[in-house]
Protein backbone atom coordinates (compact mmCIF):
# COMPACT_ATOMS: atom_id res chain seq x y z
CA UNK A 1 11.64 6.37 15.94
CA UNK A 2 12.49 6.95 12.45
CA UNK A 3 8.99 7.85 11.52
CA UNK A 4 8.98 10.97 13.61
CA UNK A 5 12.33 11.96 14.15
CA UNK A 6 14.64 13.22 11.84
CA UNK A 7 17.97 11.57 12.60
CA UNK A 8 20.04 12.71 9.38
CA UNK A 9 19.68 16.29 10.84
CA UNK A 10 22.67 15.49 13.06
CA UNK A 11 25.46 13.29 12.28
CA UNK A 12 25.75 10.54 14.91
CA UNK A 13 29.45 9.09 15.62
CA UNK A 14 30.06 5.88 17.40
CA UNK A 15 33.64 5.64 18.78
CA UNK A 16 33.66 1.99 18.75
CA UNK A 17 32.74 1.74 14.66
CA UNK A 18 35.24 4.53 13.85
CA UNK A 19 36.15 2.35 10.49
CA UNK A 20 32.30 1.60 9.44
CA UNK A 21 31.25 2.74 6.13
CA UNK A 22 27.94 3.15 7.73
CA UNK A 23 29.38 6.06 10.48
CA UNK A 24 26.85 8.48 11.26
CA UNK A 25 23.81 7.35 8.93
CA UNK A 26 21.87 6.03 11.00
CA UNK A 27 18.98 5.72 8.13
CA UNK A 28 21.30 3.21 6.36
CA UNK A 29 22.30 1.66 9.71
CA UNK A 30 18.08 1.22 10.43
CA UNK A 31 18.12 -0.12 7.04
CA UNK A 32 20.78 -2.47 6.75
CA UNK A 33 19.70 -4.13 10.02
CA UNK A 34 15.97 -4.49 9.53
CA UNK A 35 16.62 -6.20 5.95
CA UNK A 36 19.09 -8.54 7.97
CA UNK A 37 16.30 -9.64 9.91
CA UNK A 38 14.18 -10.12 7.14
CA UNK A 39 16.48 -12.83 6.10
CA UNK A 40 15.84 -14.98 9.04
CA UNK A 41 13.40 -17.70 8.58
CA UNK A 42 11.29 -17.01 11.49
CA UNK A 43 7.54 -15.75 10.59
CA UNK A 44 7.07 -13.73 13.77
CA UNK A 45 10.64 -11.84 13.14
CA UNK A 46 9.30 -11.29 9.78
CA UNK A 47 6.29 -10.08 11.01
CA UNK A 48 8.04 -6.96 12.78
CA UNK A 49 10.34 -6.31 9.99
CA UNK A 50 7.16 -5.50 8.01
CA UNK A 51 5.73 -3.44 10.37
CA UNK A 52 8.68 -1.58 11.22
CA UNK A 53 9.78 -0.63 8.13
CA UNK A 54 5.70 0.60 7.29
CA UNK A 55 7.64 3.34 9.70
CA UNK A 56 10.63 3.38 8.38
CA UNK A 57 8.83 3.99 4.68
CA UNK A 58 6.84 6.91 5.75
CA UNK A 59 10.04 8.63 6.58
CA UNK A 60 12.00 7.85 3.59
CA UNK A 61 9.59 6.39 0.88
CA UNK A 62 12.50 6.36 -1.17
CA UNK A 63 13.50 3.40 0.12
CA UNK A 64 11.13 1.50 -0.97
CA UNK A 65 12.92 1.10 -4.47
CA UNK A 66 15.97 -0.94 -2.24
CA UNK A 67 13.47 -3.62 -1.11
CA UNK A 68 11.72 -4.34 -4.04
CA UNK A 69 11.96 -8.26 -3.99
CA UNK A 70 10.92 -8.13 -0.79
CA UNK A 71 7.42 -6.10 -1.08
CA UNK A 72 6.71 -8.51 -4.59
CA UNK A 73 7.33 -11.51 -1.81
CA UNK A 74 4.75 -9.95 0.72
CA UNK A 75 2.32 -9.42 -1.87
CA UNK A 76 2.20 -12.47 -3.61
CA UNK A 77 0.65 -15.69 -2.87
CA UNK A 78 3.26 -17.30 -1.50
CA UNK A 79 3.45 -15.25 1.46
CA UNK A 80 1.24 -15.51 5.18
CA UNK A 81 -2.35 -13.58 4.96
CA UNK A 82 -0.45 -11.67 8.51
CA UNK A 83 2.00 -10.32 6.19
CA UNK A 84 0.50 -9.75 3.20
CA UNK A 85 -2.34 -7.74 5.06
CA UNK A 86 0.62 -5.59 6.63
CA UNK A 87 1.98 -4.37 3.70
CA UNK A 88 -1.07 -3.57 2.42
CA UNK A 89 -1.33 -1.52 5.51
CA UNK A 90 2.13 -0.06 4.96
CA UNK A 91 0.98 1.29 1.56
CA UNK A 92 -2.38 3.29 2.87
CA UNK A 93 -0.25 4.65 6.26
CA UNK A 94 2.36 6.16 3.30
CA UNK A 95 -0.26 7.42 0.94
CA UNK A 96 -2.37 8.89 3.54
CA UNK A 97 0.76 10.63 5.44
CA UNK A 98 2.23 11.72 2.15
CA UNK A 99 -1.50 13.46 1.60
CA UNK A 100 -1.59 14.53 5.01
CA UNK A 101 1.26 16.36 4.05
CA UNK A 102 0.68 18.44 1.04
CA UNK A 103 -2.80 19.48 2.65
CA UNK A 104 -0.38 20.83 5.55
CA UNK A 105 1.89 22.65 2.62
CA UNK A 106 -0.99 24.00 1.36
CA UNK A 107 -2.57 25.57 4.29
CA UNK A 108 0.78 27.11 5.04
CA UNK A 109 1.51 28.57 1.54
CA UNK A 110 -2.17 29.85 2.29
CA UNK A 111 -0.95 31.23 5.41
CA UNK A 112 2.03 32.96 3.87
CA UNK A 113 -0.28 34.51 0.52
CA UNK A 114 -2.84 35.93 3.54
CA UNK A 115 0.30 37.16 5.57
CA UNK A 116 0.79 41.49 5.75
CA UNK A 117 3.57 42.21 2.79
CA UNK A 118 5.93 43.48 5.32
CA UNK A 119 6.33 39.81 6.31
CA UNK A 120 9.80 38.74 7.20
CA UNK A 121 11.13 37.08 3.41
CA UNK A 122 13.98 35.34 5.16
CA UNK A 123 11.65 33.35 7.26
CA UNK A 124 8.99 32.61 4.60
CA UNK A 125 12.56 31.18 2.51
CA UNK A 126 13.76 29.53 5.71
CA UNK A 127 10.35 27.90 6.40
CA UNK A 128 9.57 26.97 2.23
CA UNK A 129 13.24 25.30 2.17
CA UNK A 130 12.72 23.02 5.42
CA UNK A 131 9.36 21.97 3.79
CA UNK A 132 11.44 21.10 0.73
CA UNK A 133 14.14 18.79 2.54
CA UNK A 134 11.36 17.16 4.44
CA UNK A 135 9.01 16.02 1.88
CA UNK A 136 12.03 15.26 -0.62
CA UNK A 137 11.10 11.91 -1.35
CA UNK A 138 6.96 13.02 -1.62
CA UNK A 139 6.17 12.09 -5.10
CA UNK A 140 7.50 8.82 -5.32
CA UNK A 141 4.54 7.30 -4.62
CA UNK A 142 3.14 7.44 -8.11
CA UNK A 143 5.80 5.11 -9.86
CA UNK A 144 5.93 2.99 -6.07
CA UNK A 145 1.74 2.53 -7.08
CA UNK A 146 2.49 1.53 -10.74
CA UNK A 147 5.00 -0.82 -9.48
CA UNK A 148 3.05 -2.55 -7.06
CA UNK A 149 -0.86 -1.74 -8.09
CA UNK A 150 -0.74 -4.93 -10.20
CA UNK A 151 -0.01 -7.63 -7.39
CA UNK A 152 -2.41 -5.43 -4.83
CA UNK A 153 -5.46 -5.21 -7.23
CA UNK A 154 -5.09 -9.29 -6.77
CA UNK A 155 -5.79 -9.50 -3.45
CA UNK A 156 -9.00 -7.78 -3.63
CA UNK A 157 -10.17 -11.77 -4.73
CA UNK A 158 -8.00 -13.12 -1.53
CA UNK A 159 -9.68 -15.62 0.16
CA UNK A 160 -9.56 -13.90 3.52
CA UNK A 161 -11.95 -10.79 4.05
CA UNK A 162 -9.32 -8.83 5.69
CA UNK A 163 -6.87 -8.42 3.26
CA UNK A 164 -9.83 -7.77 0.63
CA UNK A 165 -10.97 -5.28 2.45
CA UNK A 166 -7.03 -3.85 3.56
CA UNK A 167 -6.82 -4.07 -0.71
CA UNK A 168 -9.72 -2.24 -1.53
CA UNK A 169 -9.12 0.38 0.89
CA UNK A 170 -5.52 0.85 -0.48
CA UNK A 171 -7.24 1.19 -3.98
CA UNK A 172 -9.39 3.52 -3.06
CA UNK A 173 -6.46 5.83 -1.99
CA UNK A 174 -4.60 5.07 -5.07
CA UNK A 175 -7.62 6.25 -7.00
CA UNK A 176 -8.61 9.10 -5.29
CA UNK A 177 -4.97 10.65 -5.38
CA UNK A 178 -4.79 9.47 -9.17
CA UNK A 179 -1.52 7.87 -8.82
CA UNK A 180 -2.21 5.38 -11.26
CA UNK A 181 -5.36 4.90 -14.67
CA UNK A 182 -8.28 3.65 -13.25
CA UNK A 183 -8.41 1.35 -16.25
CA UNK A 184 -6.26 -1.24 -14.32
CA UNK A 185 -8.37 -1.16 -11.57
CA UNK A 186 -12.01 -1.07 -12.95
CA UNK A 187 -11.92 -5.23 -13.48
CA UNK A 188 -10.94 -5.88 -9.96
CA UNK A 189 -13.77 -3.22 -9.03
CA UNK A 190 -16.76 -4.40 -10.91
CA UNK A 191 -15.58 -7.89 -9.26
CA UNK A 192 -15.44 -6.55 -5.28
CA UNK A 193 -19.35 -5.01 -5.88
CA UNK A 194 -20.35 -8.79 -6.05
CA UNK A 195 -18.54 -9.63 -2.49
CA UNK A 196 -20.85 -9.27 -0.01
CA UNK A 197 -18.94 -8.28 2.80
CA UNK A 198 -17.34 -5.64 0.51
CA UNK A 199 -20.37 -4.49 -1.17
CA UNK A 200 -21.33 -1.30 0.18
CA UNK A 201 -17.58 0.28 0.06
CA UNK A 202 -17.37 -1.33 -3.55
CA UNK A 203 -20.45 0.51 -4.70
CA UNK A 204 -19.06 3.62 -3.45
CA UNK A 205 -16.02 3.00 -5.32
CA UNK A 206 -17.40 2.61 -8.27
CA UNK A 207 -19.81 5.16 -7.85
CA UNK A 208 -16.26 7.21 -7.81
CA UNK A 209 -14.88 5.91 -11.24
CA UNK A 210 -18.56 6.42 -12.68
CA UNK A 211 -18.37 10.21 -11.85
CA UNK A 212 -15.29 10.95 -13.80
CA UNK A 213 -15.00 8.23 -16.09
CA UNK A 214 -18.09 6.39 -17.08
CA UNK A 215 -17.22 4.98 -20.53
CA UNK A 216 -14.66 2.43 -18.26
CA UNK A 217 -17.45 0.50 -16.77
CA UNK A 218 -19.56 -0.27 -19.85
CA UNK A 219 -16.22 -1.11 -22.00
CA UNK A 220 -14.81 -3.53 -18.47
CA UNK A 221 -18.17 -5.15 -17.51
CA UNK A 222 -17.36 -8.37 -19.10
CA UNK A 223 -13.76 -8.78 -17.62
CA UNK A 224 -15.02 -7.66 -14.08
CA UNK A 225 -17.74 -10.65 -14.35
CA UNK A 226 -15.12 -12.48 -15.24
CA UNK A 227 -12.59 -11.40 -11.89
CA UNK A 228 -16.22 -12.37 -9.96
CA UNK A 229 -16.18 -15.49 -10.87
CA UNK A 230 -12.96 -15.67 -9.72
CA UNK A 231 -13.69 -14.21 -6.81
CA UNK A 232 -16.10 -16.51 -5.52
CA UNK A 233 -14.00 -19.54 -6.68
CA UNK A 234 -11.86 -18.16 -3.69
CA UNK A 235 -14.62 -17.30 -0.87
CA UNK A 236 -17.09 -19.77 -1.66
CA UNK A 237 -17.12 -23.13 0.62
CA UNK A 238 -15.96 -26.34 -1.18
CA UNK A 239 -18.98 -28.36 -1.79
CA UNK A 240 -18.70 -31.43 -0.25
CA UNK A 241 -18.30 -34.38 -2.43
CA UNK A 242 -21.33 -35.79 -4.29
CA UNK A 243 -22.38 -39.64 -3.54
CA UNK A 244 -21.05 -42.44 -5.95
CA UNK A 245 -23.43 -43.40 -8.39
CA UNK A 246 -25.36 -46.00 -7.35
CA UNK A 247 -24.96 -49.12 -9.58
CA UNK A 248 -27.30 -52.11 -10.54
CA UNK A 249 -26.22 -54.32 -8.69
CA UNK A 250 -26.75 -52.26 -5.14
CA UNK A 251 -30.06 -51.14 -6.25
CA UNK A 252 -31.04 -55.02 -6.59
CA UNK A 253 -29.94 -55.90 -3.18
């Protein structure tokens, strides 16, 4: 609900909590009591915190700063593949609403340049100022990127294909909207182009960072053979174990 309504629009009073710091913000209230949840050591309860606040996020990407600890946690290794591959999923639903977005600002500030001059100002300022409270925390999501790109551009050598492929999608946004230098990424690129259920969206990737910046591929080749081999050490099947030697004395008999 908090992904497509706007509840701070109306202060909320509960009768019953007259004396709670928390009276009538029901964003904080949301808050509070998804990140008590979080502390419960039950995967599947875990599992929905993550997901809801994906929701909650879009909303108020803002908030994102509050649970740092707890996005690191879902990102690194220590974490379930389930979880990690939801926040990955969080953090392409939030870039790609937050783009969604500014392509809808700019079709409207279109709309309002092609407009007759004799256009009502005080709506154009009513209409430019709701935009404004609504997209107050867009912009965010360049320092939320250079936070988090690090532990993200690791998964794309996960073992699991899913949350490669949930990883390199999430790049690809990142790149695309230039939120962070591709020069972080380009290792962990060159590497995905060797996966082979990645290959085809890797090449097109790269294709990408070859357009605008070509230099980075001839100056990172070595390092992203080197996040291959990596890679593979992940995905690759343990051989199995090689027979003991035999000895002398077995060959004789």
């Amino acid at each position: 609900l908090c992904r497509y309504f706007d509840f701070q629009k109306k202060p909320i009073t509960f009768n019953n909590l007259a004396s709670s710091p928390l009276q009538g913000n029901v964003k904080e209230r949301v808050f509070s009591l998804m990140m008590f949840y979080w502390t419960m050591p039950i995967s599947d309860v875990r599992m929905r915190v993550v997901q809801a606040l994906g929701n909650f996020f879009i909303r108020y990407p803002a908030m994102i700063n509050r649970c740092s600890e707890m996005i690191s946690y879902c990102l690194s290794a220590d974490s379930s593949t389930a979880i990690k591959l939801q926040i990955l999923k969080n953090f392409s639903e939030l870039l790609k609403e937050e783009e969604n977005q500014l392509i809808a600002e700019e079709e409207l500030n279109n709309n309002f340049e092609e407009s007759d001059d004799d256009q009502d100002s005080d709506m154009v300022d009513r209409t430019e100022n709701k935009m404004l409270l609504e997209h107050a925390d867009s912009g965010v999501s360049s320092i939320i990127m250079q936070t988090y790109i690090n532990q993200i551009l690791s998964n794309l050598i996960h073992k699991e294909f899913e949350v490669r492929n949930q990883a390199l999608a999430t790049v690809s946004i990142v790149l695309r909207q230039g939120l962070v230098h591709p020069v972080q990424c380009i290792t962990y690129i060159i590497a995905t182009t060797t996966d082979p259920q990645l290959e085809l969206k890797s090449h097109q990737l790269v294709k990408f960072v070859y357009e605008k910046w070509p230099d980075l591929l001839h100056n990172r080749l070595l390092e992203g053979l080197t996040q291959s081999y990596k890679l593979f050490q992940q995905i690759m099947e343990p051989r199995p174990p090689l027979p003991e030697k035999l000895t002398s004395g077995s060959i004789s008999k």
